[in-house]
N, C-alpha and C. Protein backbone atom coordinates (compact mmCIF):
# COMPACT_ATOMS: atom_id res chain seq x y z
N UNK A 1 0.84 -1.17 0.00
CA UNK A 1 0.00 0.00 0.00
C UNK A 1 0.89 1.23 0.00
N UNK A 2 0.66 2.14 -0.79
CA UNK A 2 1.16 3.49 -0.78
C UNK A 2 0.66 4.44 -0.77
N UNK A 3 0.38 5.53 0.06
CA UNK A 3 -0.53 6.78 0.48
C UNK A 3 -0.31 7.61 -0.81
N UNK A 4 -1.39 7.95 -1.43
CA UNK A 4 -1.20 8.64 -2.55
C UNK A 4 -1.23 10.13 -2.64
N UNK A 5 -2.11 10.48 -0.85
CA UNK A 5 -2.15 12.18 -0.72
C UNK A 5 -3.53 12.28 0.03
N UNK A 6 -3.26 13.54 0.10
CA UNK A 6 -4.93 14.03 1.35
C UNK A 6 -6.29 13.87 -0.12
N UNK A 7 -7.22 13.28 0.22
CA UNK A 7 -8.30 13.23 -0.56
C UNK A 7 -9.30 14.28 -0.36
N UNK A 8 -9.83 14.50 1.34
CA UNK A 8 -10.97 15.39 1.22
C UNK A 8 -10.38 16.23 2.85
N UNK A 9 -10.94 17.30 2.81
CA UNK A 9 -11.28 17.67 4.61
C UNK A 9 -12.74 17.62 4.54
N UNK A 10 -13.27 17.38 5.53
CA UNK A 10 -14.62 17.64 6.08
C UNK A 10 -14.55 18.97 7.01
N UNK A 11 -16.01 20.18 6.54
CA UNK A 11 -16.05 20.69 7.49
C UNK A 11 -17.11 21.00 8.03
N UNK A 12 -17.16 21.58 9.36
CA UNK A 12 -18.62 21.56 9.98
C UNK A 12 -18.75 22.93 9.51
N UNK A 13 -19.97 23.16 9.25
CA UNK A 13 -20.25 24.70 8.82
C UNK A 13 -21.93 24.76 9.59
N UNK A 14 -22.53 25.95 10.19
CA UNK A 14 -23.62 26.34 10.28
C UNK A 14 -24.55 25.90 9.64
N UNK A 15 -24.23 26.17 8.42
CA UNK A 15 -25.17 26.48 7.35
C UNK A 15 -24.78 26.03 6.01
N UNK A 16 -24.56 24.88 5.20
CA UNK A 16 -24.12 24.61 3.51
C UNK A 16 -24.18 26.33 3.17
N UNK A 17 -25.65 26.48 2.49
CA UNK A 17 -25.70 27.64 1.62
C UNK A 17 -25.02 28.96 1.84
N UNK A 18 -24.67 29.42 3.37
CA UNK A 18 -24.60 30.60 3.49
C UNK A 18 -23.13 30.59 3.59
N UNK A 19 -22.01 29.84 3.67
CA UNK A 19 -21.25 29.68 3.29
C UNK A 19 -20.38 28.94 1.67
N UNK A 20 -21.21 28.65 1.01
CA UNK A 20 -20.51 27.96 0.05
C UNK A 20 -19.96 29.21 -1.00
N UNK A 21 -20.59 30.15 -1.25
CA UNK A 21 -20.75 31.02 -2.30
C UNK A 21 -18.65 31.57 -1.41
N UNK A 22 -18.25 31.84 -0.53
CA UNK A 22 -16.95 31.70 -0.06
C UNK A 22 -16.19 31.24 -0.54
N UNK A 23 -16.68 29.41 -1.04
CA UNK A 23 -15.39 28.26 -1.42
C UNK A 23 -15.66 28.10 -3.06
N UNK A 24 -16.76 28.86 -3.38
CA UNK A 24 -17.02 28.78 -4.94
C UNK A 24 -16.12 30.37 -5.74
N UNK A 25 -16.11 31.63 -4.53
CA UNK A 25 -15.86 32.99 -5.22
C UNK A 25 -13.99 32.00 -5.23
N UNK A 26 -13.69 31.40 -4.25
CA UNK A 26 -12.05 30.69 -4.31
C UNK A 26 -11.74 30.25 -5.40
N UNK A 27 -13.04 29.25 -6.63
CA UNK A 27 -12.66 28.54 -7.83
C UNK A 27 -13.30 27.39 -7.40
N UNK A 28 -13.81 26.78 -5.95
CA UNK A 28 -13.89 25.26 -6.11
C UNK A 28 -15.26 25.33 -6.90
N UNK A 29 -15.35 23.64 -7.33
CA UNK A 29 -16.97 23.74 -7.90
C UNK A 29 -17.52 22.50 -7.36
N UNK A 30 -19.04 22.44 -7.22
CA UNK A 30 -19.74 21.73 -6.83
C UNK A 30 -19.57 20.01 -7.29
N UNK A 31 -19.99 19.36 -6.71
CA UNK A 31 -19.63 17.73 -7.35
C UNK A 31 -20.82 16.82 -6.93
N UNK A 32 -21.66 16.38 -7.60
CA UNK A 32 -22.62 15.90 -7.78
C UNK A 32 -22.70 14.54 -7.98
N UNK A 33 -21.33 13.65 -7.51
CA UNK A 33 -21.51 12.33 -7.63
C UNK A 33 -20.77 11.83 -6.73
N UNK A 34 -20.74 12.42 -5.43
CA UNK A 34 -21.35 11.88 -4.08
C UNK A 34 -22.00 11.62 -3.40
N UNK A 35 -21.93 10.34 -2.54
CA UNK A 35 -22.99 9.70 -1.80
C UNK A 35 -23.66 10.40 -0.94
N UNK A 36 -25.33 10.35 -0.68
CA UNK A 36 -25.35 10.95 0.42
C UNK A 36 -25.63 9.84 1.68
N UNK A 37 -24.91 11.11 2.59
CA UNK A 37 -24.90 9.89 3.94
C UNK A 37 -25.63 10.22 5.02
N UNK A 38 -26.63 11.15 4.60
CA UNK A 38 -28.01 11.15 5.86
C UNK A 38 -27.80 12.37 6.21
N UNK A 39 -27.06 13.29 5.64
CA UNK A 39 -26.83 14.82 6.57
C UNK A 39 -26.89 15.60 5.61
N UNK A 40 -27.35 17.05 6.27
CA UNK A 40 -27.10 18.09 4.79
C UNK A 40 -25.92 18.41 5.15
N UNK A 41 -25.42 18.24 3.02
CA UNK A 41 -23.43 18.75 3.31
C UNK A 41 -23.77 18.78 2.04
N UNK A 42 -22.61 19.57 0.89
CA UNK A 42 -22.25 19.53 -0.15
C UNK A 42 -20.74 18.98 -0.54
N UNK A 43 -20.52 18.59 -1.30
CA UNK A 43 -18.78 18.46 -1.37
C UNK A 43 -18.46 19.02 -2.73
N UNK A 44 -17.21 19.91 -2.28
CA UNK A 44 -16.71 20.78 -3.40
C UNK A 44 -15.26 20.15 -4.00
N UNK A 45 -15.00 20.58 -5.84
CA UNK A 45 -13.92 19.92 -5.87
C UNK A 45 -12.81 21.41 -5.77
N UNK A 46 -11.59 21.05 -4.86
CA UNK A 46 -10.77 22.02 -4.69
C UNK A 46 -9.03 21.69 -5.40
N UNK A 47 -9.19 21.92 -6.40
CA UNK A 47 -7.83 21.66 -7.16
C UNK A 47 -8.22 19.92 -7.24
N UNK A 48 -6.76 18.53 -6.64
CA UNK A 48 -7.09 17.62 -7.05
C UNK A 48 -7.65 16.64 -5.47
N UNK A 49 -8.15 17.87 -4.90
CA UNK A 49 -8.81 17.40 -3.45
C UNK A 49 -9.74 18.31 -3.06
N UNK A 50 -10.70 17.43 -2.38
CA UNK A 50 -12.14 17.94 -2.10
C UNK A 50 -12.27 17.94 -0.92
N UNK A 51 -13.57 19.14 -0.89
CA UNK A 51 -13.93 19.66 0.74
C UNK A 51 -15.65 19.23 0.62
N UNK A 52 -15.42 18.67 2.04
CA UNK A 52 -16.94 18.26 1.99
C UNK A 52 -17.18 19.46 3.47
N UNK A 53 -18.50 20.09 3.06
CA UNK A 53 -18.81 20.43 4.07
C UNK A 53 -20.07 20.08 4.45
N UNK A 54 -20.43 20.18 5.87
CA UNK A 54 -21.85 19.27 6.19
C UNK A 54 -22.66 20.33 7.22
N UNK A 55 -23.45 20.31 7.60
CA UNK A 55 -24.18 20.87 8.85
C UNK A 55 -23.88 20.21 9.99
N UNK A 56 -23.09 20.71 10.58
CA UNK A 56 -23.06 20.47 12.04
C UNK A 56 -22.64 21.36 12.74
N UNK A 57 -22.55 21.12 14.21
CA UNK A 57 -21.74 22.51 15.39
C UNK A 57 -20.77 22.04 15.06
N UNK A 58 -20.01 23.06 15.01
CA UNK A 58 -18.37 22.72 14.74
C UNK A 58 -17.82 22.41 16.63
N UNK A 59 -16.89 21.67 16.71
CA UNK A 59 -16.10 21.25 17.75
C UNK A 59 -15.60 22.05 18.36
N UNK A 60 -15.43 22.14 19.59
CA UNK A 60 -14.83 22.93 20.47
C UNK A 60 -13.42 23.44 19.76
N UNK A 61 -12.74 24.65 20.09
CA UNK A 61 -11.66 25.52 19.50
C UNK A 61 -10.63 24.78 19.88
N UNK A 62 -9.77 24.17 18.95
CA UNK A 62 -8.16 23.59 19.12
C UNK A 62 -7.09 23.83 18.74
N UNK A 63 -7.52 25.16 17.31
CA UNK A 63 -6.55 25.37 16.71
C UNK A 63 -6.65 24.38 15.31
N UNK A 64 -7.46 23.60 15.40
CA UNK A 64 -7.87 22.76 14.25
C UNK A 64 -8.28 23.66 12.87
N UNK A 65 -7.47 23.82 12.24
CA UNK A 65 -7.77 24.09 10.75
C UNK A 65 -7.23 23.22 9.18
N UNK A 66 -7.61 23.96 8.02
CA UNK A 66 -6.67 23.47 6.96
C UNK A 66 -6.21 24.68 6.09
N UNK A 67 -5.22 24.52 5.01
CA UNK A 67 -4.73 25.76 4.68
C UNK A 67 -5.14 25.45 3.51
N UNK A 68 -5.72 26.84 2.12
CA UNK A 68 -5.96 26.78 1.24
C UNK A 68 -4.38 27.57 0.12
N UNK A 69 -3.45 26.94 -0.53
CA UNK A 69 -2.86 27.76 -1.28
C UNK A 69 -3.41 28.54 -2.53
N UNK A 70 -3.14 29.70 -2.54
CA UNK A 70 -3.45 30.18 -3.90
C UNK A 70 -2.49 30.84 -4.83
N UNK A 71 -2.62 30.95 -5.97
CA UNK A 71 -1.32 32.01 -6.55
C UNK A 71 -1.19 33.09 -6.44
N UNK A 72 -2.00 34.16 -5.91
CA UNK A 72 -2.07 35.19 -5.79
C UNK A 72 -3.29 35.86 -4.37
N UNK A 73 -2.36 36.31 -3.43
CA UNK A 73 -2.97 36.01 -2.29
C UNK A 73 -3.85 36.97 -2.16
N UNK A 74 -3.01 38.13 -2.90
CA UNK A 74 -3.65 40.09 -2.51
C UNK A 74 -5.21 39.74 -3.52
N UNK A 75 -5.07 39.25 -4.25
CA UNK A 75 -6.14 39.18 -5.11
C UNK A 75 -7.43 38.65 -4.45
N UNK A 76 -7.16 37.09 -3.81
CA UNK A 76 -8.36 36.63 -2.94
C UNK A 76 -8.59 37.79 -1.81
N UNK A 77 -7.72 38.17 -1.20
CA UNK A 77 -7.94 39.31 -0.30
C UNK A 77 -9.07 40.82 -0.31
């Protein structure tokens, strides 16, 4: 077996809708041939790895994040 790379993050978000228009103004796009697994979530494709985000309370504060690179930072800014 050989690890080929990070596939997805999951994240808890409030709300799908009121956040997605965020990870879509970034470039990701929607993906429509994932399973659903009983929760509202969408999963976005982000370069050659995807973010699923779902409805839930997000977890107590740990410092838990993920980093998005871009080519041009001032621009997303």
């Amino acid at each position: 077996m050989a690890l080929l790379g990070l596939h997805h993050v999951q994240v808890n978000v409030p709300s799908v809708e009121a956040v997605v228009s965020f990870y879509e103004m970034l470039g990701m796009t929607r993906r429509t041939d994932r399973p659903d697994i009983g929760v509202d979530g969408l999963w976005l494709d982000a370069g050659s790895q995807q973010i699923h985000l779902i409805e839930a309370a997000a977890p107590p504060d740990l410092g838990q994040h993920f980093a998005l690179e871009v080519d041009d930072l001032d621009a997303v800014i």
